[in-house]
N, C-alpha and C. Protein backbone atom coordinates (compact mmCIF):
# COMPACT_ATOMS: atom_id res chain seq x y z
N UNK A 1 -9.62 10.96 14.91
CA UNK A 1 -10.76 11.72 14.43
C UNK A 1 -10.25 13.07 13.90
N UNK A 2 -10.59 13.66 12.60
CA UNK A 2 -10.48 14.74 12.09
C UNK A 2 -11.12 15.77 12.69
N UNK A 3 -10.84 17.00 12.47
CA UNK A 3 -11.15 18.21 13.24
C UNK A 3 -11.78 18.30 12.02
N UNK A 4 -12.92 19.04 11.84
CA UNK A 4 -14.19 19.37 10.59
C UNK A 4 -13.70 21.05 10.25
N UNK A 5 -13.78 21.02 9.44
CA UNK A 5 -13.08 22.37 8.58
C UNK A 5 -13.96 23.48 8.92
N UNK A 6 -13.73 24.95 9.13
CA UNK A 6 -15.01 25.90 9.08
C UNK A 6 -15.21 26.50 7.66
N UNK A 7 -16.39 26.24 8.01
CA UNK A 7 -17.16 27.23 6.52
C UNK A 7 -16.99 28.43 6.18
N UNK A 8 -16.96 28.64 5.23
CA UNK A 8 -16.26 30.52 4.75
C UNK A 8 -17.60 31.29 6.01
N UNK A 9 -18.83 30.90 5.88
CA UNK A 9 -19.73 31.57 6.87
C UNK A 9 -19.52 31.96 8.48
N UNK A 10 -18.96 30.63 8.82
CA UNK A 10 -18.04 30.62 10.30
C UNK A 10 -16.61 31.35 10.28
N UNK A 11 -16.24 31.44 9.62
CA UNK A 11 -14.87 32.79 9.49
C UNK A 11 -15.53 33.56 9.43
N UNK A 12 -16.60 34.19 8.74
CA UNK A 12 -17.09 35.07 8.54
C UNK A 12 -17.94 35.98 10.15
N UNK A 13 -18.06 34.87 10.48
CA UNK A 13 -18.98 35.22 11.69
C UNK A 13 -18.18 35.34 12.59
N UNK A 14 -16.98 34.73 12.99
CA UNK A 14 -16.12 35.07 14.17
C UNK A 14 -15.54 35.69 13.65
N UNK A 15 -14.81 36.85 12.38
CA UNK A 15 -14.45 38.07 12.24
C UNK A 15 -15.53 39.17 12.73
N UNK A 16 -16.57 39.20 12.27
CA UNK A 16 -17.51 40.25 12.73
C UNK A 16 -17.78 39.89 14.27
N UNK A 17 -17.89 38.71 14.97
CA UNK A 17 -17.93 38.84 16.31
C UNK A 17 -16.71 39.56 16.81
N UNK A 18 -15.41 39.05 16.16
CA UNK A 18 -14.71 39.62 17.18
C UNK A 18 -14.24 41.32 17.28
N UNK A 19 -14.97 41.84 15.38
CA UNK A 19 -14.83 43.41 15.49
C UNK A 19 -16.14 44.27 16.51
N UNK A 20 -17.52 43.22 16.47
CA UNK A 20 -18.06 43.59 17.66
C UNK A 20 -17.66 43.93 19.26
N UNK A 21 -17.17 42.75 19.69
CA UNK A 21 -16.49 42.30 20.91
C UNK A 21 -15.37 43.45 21.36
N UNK A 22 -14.43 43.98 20.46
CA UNK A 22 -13.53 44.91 21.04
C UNK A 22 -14.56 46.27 20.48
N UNK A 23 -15.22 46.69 19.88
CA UNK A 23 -16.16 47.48 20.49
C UNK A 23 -16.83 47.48 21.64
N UNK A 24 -17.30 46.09 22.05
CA UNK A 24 -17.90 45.94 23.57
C UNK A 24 -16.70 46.40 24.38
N UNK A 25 -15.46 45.96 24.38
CA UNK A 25 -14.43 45.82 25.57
C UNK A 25 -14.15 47.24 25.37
N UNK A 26 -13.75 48.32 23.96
CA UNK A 26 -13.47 49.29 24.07
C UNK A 26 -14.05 50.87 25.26
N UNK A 27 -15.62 50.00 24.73
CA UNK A 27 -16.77 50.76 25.76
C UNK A 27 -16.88 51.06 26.98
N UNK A 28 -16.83 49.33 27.35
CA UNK A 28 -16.14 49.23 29.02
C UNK A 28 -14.88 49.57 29.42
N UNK A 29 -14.17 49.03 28.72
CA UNK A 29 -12.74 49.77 29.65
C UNK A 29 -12.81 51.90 29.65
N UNK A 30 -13.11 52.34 28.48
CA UNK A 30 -13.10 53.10 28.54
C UNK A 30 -14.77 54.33 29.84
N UNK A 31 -15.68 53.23 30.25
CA UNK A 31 -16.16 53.62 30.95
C UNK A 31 -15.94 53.70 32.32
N UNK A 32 -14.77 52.58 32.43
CA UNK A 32 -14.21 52.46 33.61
C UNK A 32 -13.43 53.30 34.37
N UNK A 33 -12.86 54.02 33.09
CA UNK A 33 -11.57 54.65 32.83
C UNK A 33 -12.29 56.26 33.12
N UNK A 34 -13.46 56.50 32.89
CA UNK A 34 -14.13 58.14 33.18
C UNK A 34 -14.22 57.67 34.77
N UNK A 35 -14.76 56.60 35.09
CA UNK A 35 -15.57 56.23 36.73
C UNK A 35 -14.10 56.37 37.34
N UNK A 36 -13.00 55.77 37.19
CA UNK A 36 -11.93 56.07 38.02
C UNK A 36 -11.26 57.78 38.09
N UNK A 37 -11.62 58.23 37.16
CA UNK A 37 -11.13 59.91 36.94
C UNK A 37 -12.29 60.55 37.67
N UNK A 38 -13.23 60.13 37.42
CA UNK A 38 -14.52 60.98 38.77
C UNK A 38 -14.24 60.54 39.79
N UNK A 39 -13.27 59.09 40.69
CA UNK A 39 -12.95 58.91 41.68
C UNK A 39 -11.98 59.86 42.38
N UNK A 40 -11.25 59.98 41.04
CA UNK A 40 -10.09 60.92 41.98
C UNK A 40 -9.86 62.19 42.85
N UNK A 41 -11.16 63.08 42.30
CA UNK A 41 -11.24 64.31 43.29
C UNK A 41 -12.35 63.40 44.88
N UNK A 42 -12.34 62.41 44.83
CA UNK A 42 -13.34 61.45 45.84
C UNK A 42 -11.74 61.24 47.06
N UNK A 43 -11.06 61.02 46.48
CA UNK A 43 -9.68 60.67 47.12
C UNK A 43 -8.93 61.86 47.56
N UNK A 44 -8.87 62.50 46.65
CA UNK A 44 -8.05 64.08 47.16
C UNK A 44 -8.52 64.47 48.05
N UNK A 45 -10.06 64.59 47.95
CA UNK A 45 -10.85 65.06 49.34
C UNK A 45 -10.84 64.72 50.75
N UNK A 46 -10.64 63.18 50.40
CA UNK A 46 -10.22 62.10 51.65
C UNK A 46 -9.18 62.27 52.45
N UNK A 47 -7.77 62.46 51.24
CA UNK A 47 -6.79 62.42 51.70
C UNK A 47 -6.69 64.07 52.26
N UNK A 48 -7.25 65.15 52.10
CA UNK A 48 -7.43 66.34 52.48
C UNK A 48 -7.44 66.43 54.02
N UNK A 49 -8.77 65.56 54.15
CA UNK A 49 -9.62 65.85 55.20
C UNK A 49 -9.20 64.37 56.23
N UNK A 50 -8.07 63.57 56.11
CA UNK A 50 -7.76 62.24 56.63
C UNK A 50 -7.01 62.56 58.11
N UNK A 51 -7.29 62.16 59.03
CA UNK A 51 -6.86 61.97 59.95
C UNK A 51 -5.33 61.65 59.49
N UNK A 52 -3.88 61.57 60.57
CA UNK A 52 -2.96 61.25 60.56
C UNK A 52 -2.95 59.55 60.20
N UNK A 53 -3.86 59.09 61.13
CA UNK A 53 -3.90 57.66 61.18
C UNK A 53 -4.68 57.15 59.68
N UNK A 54 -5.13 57.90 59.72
CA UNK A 54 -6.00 57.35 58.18
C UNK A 54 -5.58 57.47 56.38
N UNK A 55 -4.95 58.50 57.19
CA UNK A 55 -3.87 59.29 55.64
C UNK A 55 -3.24 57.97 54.95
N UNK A 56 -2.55 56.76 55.33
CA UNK A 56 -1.96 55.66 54.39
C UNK A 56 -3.08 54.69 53.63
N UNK A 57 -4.26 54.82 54.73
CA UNK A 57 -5.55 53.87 54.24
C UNK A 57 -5.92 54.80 53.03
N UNK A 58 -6.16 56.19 52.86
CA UNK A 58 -6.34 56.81 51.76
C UNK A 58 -5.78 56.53 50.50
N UNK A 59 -4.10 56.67 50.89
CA UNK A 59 -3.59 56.59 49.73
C UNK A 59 -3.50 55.60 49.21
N UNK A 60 -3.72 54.08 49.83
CA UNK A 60 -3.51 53.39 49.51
C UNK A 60 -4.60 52.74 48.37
N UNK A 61 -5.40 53.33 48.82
CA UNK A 61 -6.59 53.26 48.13
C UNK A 61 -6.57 54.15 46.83
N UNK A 62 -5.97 55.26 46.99
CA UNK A 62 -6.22 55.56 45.79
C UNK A 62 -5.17 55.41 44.65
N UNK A 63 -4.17 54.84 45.64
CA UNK A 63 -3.13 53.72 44.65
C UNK A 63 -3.57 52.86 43.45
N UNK A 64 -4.51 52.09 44.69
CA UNK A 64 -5.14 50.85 43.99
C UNK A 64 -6.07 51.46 42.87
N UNK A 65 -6.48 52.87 42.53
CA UNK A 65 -7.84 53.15 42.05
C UNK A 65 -6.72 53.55 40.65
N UNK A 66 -5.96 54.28 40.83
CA UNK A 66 -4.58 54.49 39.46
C UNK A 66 -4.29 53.47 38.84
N UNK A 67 -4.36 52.20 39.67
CA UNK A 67 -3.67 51.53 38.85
C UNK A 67 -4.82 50.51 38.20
N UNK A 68 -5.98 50.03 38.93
CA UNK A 68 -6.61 49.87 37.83
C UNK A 68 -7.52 50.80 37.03
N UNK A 69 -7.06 52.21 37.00
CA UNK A 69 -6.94 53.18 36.26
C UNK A 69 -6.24 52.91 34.51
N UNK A 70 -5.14 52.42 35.35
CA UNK A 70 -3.93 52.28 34.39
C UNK A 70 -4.44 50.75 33.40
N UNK A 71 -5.00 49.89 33.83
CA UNK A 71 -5.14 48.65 33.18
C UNK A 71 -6.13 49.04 32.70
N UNK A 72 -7.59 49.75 32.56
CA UNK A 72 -8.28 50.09 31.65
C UNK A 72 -7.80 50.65 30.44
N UNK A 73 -7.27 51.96 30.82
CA UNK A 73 -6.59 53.20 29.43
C UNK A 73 -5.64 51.98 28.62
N UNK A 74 -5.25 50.94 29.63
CA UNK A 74 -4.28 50.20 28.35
C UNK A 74 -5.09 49.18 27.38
N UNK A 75 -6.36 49.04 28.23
CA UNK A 75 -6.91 47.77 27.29
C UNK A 75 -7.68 48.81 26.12
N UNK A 76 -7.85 50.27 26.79
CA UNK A 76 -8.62 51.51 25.55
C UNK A 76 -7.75 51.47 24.58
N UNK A 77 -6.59 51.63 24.62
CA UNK A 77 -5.89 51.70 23.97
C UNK A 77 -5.50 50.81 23.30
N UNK A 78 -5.76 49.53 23.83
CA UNK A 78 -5.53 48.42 23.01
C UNK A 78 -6.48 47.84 21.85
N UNK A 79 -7.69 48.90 22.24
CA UNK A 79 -8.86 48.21 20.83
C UNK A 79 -9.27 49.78 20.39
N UNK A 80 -8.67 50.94 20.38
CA UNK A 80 -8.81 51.70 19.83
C UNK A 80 -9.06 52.41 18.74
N UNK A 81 -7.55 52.13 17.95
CA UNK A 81 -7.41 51.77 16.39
C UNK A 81 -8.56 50.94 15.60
N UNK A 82 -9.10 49.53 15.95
CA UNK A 82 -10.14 49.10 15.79
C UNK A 82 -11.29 49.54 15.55
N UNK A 83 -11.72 50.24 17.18
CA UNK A 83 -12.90 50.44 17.00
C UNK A 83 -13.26 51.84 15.86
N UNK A 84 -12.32 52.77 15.94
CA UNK A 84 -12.18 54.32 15.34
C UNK A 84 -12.32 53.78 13.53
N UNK A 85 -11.56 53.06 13.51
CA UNK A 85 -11.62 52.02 11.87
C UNK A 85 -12.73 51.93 11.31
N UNK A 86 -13.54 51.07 12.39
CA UNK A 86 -14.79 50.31 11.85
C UNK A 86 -16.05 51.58 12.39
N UNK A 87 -15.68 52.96 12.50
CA UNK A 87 -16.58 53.40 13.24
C UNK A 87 -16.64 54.73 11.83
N UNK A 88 -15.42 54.60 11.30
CA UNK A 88 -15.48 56.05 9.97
C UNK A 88 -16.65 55.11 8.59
N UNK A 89 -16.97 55.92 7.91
CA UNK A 89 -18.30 55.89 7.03
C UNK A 89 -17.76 54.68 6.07
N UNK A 90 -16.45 54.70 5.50
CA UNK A 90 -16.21 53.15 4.31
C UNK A 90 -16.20 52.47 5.37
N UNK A 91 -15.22 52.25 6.32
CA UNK A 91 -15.35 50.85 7.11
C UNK A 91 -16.76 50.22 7.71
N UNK A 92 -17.48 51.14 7.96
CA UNK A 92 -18.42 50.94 8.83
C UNK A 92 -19.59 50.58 7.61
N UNK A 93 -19.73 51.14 6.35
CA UNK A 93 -20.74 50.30 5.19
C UNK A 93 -20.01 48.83 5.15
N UNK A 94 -18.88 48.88 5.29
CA UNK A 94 -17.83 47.58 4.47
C UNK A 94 -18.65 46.62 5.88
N UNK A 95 -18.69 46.92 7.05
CA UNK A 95 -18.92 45.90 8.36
C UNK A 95 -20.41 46.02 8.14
N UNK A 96 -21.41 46.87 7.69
CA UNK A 96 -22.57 46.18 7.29
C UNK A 96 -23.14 45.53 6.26
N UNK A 97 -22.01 45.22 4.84
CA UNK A 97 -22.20 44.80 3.90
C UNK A 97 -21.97 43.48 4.09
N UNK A 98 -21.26 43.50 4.91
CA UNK A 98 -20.46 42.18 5.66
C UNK A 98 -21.48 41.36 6.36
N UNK A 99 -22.01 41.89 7.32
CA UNK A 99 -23.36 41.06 7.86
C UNK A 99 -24.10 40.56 6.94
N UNK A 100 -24.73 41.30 5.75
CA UNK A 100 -25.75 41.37 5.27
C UNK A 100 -25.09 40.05 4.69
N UNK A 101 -23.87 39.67 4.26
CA UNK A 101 -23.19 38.75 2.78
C UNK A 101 -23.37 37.56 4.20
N UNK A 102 -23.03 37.65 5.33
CA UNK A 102 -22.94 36.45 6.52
C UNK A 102 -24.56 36.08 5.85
N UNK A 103 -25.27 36.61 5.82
CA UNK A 103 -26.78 36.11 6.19
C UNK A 103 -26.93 35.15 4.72
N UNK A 104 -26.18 35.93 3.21
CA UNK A 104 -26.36 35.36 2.40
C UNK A 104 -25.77 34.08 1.85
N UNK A 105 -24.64 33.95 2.80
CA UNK A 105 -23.47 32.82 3.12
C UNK A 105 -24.47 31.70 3.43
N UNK A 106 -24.96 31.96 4.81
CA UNK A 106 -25.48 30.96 4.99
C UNK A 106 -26.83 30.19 4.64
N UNK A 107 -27.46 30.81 3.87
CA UNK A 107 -28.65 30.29 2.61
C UNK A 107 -27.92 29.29 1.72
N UNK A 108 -26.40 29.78 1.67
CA UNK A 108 -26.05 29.29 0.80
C UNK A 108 -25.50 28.34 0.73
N UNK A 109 -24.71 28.14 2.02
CA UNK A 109 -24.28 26.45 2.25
C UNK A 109 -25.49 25.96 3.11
N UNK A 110 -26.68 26.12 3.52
CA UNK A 110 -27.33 25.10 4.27
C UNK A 110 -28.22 24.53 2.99
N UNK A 111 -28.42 25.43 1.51
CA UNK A 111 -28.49 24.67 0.39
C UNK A 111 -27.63 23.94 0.01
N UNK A 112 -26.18 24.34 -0.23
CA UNK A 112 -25.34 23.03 -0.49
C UNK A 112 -25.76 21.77 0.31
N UNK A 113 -25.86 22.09 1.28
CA UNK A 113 -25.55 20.95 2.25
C UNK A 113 -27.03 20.06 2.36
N UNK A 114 -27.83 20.84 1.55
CA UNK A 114 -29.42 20.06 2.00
C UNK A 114 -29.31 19.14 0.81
N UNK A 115 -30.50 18.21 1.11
CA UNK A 115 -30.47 17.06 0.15
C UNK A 115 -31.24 17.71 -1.19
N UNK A 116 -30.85 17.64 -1.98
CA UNK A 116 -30.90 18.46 -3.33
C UNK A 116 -31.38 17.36 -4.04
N UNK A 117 -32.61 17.84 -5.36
CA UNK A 117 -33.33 16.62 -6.17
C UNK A 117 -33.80 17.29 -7.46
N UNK A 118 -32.74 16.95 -8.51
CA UNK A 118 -33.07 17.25 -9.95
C UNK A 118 -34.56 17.28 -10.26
N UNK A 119 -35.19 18.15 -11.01
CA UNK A 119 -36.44 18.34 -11.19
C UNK A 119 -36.23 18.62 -12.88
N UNK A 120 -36.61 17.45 -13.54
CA UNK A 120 -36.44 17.64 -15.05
C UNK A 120 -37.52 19.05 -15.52
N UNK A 121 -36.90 19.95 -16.45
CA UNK A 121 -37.44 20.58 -16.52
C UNK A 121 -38.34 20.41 -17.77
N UNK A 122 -38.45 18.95 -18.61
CA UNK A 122 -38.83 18.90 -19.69
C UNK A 122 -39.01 17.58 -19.92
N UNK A 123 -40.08 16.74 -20.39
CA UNK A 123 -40.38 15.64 -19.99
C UNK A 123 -40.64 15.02 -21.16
């Protein structure tokens, strides 16, 4: 069985999903990434005020809070460029001109594809 080809409309649509999508992920990681930096004076305080016995449970914790600290800022950083792209005034007409042509794409092959019937125009 053949794999069925995608339509210029379906490229079309999983490019703009996926310049959506690392806008979504950019958002989150980078919200994650403020919530762990407001954690950290939460930890200093801890570890301030920590008992002897408690002082390794602190840090350990706020080990763990750095480092998935650290895996956010990298995934920010990883859709950054992206999102800053599609977010300045040409890119960002070019990504709504783009939707608008998706919508006109697909008028346009679900006419190809419909059953179509010559209508003489002159009899």
């Amino acid at each position: 069985m053949t794999e069925r080809e995608m339509t210029p409309a379906e490229h079309l649509e999983e490019f703009l999903n996926f310049v959506r999508e690392c806008g979504s992920r950019y958002q989150l990681a980078h919200d994650l990434v403020n919530r762990e930096d407001k954690r950290l004076q939460d930890f200093v305080h801890e570890i301030e005020f920590a008992s002897d016995e408690d002082l390794y449970q602190a840090a350990a914790e706020l080990r763990e809070s750095r480092r998935e600290r650290r895996k956010n800022k990298d995934e920010v950083k990883l859709y950054e460029l992206l999102v800053k792209c599609f977010s300045e005034k040409g890119p960002k007409e070019t990504f709504n001109r783009l939707e608008q042509l998706l919508g006109q794409q697909r008028k346009e092959e679900e006419y190809l594809a419909s059953d179509r019937v010559y209508k003489p125009r002159v009899k």
